[in-house]
Protein backbone atom coordinates (compact mmCIF):
# COMPACT_ATOMS: atom_id res chain seq x y z
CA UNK A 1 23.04 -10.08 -6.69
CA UNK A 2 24.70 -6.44 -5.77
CA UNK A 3 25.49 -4.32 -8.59
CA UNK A 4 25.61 -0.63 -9.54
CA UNK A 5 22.95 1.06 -10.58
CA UNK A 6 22.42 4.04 -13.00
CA UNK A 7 21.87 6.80 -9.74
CA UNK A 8 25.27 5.07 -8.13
CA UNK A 9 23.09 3.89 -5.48
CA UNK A 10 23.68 0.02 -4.06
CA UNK A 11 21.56 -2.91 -4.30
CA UNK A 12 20.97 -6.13 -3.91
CA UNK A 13 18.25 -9.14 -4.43
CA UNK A 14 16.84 -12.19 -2.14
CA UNK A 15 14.61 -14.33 -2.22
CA UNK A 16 12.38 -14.60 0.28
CA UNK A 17 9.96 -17.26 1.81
CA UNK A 18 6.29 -16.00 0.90
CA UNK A 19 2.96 -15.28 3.49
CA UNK A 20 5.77 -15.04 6.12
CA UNK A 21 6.56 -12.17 7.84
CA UNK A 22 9.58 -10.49 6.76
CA UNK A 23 11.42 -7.93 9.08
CA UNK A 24 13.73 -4.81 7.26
CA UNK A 25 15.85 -2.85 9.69
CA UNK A 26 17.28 0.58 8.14
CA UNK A 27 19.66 2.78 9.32
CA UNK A 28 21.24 5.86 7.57
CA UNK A 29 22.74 9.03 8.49
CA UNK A 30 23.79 12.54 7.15
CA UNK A 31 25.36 16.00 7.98
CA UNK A 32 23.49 19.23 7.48
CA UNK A 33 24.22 22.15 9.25
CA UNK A 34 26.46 21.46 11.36
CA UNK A 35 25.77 18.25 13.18
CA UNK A 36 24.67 14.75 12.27
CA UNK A 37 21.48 13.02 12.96
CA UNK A 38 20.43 9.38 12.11
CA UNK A 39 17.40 7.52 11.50
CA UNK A 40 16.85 3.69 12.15
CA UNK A 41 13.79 2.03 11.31
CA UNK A 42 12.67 -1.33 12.18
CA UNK A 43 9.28 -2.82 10.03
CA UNK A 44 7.72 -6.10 8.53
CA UNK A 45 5.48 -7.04 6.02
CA UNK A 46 4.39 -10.48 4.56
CA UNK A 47 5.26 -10.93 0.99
CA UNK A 48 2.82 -12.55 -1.18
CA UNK A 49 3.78 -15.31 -3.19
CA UNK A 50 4.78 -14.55 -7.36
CA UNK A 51 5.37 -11.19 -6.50
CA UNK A 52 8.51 -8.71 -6.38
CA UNK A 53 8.99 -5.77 -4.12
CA UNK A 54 11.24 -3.06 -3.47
CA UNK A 55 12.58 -1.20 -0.79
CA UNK A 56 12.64 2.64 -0.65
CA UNK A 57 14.09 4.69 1.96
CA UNK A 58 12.24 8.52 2.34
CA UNK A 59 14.45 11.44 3.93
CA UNK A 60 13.76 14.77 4.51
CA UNK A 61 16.72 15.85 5.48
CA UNK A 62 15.85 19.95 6.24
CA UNK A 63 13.16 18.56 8.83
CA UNK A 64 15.07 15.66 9.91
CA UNK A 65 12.83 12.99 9.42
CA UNK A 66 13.22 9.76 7.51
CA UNK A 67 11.14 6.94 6.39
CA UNK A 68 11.18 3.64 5.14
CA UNK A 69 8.57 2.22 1.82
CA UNK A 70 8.31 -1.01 0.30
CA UNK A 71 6.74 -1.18 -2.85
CA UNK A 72 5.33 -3.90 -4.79
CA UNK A 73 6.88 -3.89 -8.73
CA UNK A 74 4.62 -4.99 -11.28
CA UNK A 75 2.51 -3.82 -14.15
CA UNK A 76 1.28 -1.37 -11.59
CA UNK A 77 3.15 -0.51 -8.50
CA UNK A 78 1.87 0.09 -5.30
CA UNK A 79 2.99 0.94 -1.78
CA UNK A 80 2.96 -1.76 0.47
CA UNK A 81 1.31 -1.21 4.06
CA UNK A 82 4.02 -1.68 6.84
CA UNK A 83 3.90 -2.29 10.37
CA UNK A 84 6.45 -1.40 12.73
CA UNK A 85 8.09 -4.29 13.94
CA UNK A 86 10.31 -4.45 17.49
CA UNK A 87 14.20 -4.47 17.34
CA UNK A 88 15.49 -8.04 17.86
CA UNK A 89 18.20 -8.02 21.05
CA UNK A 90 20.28 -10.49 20.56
């Protein structure tokens, strides 16, 4: 369920089928010096069943570059591996 959080940042929960794959497309954009750039990213992973994950987006905007991480939330995080998935076209 959306809701605020404490850094004023947007969220929301699913649930989501587990040991299928599960596709995340992000897209964000800024302004810094001068122009705008964007960053999409498109990537799956399979979520294992029992456990919870979230998603964290990585931007550096003075090079330009952005990122996408999933990690998996429990008594001890850890990054997910991701693989790059293809843009759907319809």
């Amino acid at each position: 369920m959306p809701g605020p959080r404490p850094d004023k940042m947007p969220f929301a929960e699913f649930r989501v089928p587990a040991a299928a794959p599960l596709t995340l497309l992000y897209g964000y954009s800024w302004a810094a010096g001068g122009y705008n750039h964007g960053c999409t990213k498109v990537v799956s992973f399979s979520p294992a069943a029992g456990q919870a994950y979230e998603f964290t987006r990585v931007t550096i905007e003075s090079q330009r570059k952005c990122g996408v991480g999933v990690i998996r939330i429990d008594a001890t995080p850890e990054p997910v591996v991701l693989q790059e998935a293809p843009r759907c076209t319809s």
